[in-house]
Protein backbone atom coordinates (compact mmCIF):
# COMPACT_ATOMS: atom_id res chain seq x y z
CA UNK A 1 67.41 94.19 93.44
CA UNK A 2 67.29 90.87 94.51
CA UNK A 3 69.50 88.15 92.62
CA UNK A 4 73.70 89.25 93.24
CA UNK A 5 76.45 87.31 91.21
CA UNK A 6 79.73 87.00 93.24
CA UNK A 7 82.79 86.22 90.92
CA UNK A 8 85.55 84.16 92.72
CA UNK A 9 85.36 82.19 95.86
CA UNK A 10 88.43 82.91 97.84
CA UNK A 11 88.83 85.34 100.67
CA UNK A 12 87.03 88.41 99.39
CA UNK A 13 84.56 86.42 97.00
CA UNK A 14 82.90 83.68 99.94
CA UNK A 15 82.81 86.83 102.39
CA UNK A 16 81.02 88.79 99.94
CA UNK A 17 78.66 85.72 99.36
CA UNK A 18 78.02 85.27 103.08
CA UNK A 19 76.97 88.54 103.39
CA UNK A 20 74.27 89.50 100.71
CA UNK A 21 73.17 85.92 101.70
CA UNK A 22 72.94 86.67 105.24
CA UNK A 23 70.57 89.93 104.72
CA UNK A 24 68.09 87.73 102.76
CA UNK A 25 69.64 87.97 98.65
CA UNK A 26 69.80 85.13 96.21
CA UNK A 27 73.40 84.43 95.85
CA UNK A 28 75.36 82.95 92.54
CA UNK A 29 78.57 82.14 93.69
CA UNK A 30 80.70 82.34 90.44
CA UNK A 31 84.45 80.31 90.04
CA UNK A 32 86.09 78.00 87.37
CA UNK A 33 87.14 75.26 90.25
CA UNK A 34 84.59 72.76 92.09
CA UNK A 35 87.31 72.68 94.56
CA UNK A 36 87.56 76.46 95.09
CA UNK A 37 84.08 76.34 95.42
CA UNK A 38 83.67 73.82 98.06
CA UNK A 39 86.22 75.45 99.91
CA UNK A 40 84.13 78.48 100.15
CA UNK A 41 80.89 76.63 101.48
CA UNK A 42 82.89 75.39 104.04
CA UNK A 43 84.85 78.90 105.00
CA UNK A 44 81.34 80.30 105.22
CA UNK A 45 79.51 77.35 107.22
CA UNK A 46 82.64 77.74 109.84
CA UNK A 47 82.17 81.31 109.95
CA UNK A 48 78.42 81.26 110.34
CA UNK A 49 79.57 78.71 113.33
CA UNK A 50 81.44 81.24 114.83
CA UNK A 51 78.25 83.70 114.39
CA UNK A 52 76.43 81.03 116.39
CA UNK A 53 78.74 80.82 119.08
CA UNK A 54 78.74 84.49 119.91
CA UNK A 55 75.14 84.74 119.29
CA UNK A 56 75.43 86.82 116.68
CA UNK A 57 73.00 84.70 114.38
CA UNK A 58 70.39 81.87 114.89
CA UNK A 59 70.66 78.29 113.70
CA UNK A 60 68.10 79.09 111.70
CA UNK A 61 69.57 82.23 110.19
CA UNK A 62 72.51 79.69 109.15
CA UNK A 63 70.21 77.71 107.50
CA UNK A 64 68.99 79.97 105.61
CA UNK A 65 72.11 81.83 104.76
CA UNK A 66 73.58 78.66 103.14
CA UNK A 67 70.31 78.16 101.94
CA UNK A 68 70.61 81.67 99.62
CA UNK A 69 73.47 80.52 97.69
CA UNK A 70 73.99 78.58 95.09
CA UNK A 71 77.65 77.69 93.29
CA UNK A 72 78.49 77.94 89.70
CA UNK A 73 81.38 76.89 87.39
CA UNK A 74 79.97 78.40 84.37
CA UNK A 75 80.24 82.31 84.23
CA UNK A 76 77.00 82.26 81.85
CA UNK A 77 74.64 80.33 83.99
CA UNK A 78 75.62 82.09 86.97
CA UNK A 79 75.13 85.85 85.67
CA UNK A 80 71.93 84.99 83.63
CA UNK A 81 69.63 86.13 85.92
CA UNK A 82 71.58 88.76 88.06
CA UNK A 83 70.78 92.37 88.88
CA UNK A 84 74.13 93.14 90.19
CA UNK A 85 77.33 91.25 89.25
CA UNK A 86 80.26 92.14 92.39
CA UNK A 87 83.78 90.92 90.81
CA UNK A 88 86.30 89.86 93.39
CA UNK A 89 88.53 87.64 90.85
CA UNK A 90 92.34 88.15 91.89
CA UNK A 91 94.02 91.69 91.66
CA UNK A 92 95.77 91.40 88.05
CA UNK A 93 94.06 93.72 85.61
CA UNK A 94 94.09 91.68 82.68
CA UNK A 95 91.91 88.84 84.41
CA UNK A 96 89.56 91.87 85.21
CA UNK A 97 89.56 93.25 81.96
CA UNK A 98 88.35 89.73 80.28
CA UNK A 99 85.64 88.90 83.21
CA UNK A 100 84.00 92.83 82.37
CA UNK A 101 84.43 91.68 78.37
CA UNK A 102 82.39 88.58 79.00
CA UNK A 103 79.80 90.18 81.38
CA UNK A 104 79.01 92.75 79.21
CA UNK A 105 77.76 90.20 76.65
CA UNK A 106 76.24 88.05 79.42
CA UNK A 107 73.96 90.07 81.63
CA UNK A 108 71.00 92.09 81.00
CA UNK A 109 71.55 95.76 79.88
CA UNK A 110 70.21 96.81 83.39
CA UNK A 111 72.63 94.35 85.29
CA UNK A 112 74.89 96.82 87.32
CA UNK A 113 78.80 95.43 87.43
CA UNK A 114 80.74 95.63 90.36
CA UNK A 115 84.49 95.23 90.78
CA UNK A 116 86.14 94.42 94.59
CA UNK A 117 89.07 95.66 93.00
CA UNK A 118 91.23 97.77 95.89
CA UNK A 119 93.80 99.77 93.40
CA UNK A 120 92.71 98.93 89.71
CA UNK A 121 91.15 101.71 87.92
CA UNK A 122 87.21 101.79 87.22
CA UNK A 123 87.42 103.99 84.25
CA UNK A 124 89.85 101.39 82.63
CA UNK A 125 87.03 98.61 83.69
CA UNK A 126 84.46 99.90 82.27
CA UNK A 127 85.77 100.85 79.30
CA UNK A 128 85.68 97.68 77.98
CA UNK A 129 82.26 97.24 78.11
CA UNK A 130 79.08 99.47 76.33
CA UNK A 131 76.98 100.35 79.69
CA UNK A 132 80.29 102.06 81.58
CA UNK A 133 77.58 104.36 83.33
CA UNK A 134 76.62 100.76 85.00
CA UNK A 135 80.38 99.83 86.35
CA UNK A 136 81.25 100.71 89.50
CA UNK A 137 83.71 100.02 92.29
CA UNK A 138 82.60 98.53 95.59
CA UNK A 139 85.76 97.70 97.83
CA UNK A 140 84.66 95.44 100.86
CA UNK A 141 87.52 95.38 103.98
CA UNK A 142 88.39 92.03 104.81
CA UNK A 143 87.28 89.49 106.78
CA UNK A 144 83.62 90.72 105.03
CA UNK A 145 81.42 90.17 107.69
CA UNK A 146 82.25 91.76 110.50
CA UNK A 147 83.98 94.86 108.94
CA UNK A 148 81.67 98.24 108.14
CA UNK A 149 83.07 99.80 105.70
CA UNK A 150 82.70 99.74 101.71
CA UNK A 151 84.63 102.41 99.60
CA UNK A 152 81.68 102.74 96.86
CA UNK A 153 84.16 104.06 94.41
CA UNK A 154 82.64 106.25 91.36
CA UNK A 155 84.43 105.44 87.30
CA UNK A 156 84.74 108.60 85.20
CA UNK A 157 81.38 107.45 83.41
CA UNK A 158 79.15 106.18 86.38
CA UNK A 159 75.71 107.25 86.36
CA UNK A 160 74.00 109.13 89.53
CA UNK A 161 71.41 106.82 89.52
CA UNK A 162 74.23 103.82 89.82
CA UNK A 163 75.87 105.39 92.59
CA UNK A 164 72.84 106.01 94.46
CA UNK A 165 71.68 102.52 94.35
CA UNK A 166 74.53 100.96 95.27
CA UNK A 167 75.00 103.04 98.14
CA UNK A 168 71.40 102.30 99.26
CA UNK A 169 72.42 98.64 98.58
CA UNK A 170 75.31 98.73 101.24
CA UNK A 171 73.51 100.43 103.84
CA UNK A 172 71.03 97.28 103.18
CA UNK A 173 73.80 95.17 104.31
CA UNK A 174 74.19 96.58 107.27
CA UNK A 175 77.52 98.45 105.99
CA UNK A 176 78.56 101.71 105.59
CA UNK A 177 79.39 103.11 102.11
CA UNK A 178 81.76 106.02 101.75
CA UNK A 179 81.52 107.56 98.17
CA UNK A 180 84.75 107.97 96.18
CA UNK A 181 86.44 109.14 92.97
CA UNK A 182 88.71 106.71 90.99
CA UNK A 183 92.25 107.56 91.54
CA UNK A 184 94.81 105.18 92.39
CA UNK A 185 94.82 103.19 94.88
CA UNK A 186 91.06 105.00 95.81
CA UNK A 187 91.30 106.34 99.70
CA UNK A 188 92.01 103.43 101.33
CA UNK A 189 95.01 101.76 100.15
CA UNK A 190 96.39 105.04 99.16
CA UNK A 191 96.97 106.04 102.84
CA UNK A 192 97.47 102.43 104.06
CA UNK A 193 99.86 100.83 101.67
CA UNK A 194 102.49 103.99 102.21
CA UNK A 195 102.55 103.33 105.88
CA UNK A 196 102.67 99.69 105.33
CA UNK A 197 105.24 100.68 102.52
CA UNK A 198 107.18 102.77 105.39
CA UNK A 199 107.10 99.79 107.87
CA UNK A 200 108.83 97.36 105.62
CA UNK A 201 111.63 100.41 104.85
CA UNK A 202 112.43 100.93 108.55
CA UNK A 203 112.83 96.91 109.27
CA UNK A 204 114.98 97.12 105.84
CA UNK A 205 117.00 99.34 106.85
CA UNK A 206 117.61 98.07 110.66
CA UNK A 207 115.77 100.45 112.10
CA UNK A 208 113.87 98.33 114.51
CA UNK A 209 113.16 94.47 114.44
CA UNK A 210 109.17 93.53 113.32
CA UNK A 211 108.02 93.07 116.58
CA UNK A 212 109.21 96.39 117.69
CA UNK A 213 107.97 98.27 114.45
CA UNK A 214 104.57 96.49 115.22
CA UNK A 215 104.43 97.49 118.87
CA UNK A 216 105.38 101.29 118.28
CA UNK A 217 101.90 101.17 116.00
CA UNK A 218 99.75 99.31 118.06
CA UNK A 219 100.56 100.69 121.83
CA UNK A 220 101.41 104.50 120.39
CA UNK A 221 98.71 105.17 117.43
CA UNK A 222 95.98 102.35 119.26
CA UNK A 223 96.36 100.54 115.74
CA UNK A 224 94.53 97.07 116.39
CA UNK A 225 97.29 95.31 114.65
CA UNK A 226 100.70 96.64 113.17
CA UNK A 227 101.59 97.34 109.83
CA UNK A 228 103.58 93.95 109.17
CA UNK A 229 100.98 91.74 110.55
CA UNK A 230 98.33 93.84 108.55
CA UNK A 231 100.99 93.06 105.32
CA UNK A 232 101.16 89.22 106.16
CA UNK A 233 97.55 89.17 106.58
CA UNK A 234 96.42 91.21 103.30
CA UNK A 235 98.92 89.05 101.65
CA UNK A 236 102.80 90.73 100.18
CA UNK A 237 101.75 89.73 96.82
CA UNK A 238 98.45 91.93 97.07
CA UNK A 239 100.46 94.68 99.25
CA UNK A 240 103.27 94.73 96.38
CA UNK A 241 100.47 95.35 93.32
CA UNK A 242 98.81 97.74 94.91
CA UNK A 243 101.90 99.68 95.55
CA UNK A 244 103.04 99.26 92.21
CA UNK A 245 99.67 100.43 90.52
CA UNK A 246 100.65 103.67 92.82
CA UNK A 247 103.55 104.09 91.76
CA UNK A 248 102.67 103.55 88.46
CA UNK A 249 99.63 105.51 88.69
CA UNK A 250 100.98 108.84 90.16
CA UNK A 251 104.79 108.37 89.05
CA UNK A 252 105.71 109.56 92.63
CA UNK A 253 108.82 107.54 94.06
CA UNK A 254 107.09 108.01 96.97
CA UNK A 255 105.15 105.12 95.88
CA UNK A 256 107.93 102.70 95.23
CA UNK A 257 107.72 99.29 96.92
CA UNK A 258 110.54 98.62 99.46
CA UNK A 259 113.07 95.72 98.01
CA UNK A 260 112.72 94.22 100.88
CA UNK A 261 109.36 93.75 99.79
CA UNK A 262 109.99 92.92 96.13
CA UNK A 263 112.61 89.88 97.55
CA UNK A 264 109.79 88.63 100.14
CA UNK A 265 107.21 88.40 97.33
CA UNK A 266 109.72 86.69 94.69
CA UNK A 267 110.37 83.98 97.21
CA UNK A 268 107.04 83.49 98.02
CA UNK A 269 107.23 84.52 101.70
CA UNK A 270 103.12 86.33 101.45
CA UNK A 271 102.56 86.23 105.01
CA UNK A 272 99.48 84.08 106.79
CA UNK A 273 98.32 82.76 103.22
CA UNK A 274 101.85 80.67 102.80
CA UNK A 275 102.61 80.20 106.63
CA UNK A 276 105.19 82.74 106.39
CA UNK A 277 105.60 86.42 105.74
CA UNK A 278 107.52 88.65 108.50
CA UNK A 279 105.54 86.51 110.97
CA UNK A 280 106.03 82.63 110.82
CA UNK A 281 101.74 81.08 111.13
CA UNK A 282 102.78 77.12 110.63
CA UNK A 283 102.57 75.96 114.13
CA UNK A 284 98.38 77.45 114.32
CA UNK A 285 99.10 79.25 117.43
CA UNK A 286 97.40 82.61 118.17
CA UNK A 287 101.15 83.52 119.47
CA UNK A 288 102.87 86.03 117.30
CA UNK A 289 106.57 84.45 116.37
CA UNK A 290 108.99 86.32 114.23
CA UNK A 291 110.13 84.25 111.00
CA UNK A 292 113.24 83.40 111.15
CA UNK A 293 115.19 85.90 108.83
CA UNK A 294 114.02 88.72 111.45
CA UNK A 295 114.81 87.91 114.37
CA UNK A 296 117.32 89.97 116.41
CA UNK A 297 120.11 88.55 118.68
């Protein structure tokens, strides 16, 4: 397995790229805008930079790692030649559905298909296309790179010999792959997004301010970050579908997003993405300021 198609360029998709390109695979970097694209190939050269500076990696290795990818608009010309296609389009099923439509038509019949998806059922994936034993889930943690863990997550019709190659895959990118079943919201979000959930009911209902909620997590459960700076920086929007594909998934109330939530997201408040979320990001300072609706007198 040597040529990997990455669909999607933002956050997930040029982390994704970086790394199989980094450990020595030919990269096609997949997404409908130039822009997006170009975006992405500079995200990546800035974070190879930062690999540099902490010598991490070599110039050379940089070189090289740019060197391994190669950008697409066109979905066709991009997959043609791939052995293993890793979707990380945005998290709304129906875009899913159609890329998994069109790649079934578009790669070989031994072209495994990935989806980055971090709630949205692989069974329901794969059913729309006619090698479901060669769909599988493979949930990277963001920022890519420097985080270990992939939830290798198994559809009801995934082959043995599927799972075992993408697990050998992972472990070839210097990751480590924890094997799953497909149930919402997978392992992962289905014990983070309640406590995240949970955080955003206590500040809802005055319990403590964010910065307090934050602290209690960090200083008393030696969380690296708190629960509303993890929100802002997965995005609300992202936090609020996952929760809802819970909720939706298991029909337990226990699942149901905070209004608080709901109101943030409607307004567009989604944290570090829009310069605002529970934490206000628009002055570019590593200091952690409250936004403004938040803050207690």
């Amino acid at each position: 397995m040597k040529n990997i198609a990455v669909i999607g360029s933002g956050t997930m998709g040029n982390g994704i790229a970086h790394t199989f390109a980094q450990n020595n695979f030919s990269v096609s970097l997949i997404d409908i805008s130039e822009d997006a694209l170009n975006k992405a190939i500079s995200t990546i050269t800035k974070n190879l930079d930062r690999q540099i500076a902490k010598e991490k990696i070599t110039k050379e290795d940089k070189t090289n790692t740019l060197a391994n990818i190669t950008c697409f608009t066109n979905l066709a010309d991009g997959v043609k030649n791939a052995d293993l296609v890793v979707e990380a389009a945005s998290e709304n099923i129906d875009i899913k559905l159609k890329i998994f439509k069109d790649l079934d038509q578009l790669t070989s019949p031994n072209c495994m298909l990935a989806s980055n998806t971090s709630s949205i059922s692989i069974t329901k994936i794969a059913s729309v296309t006619q090698k479901p034993d060669k769909v599988i889930g493979m949930h990277f943690m963001n920022p890519v790179p420097i985080m270990k863990l992939v939830e290798v997550i198994n559809g009801y019709a995934t082959s043995s010999e599927t799972s075992e190659k993408i697990m050998k895959l992972t472990v070839q990118l210097s990751k480590e792959p924890v094997l799953v079943n497909d149930y919402p919201g997978f392992v992962a979000n289905r014990i983070l997004m309640p406590m995240i959930n949970e955080a955003i009911y206590s500040l809802y209902e005055g319990v403590a301010g964010v910065a307090e909620i934050d602290t209690v997590m960090k200083l008393g459960m030696a969380h690296p970050m708190g629960p509303l700076q993890l929100a802002d920086f997965i995005g609300l929007d992202v936090c609020l579908s996952i929760l809802e594909v819970l909720y939706k998934g298991f029909g337990n109330p226990k699942y149901a997003p905070c209004p608080l939530l709901v109101n943030m997201v409607t307004a567009q408040k989604l944290g570090v993405k829009t310069g605002e979320g529970f934490y206000n990001y628009q002055n570019n300072t590593k200091e952690l300021i409250v936004a403004g609706n938040f803050k207690i007198n």
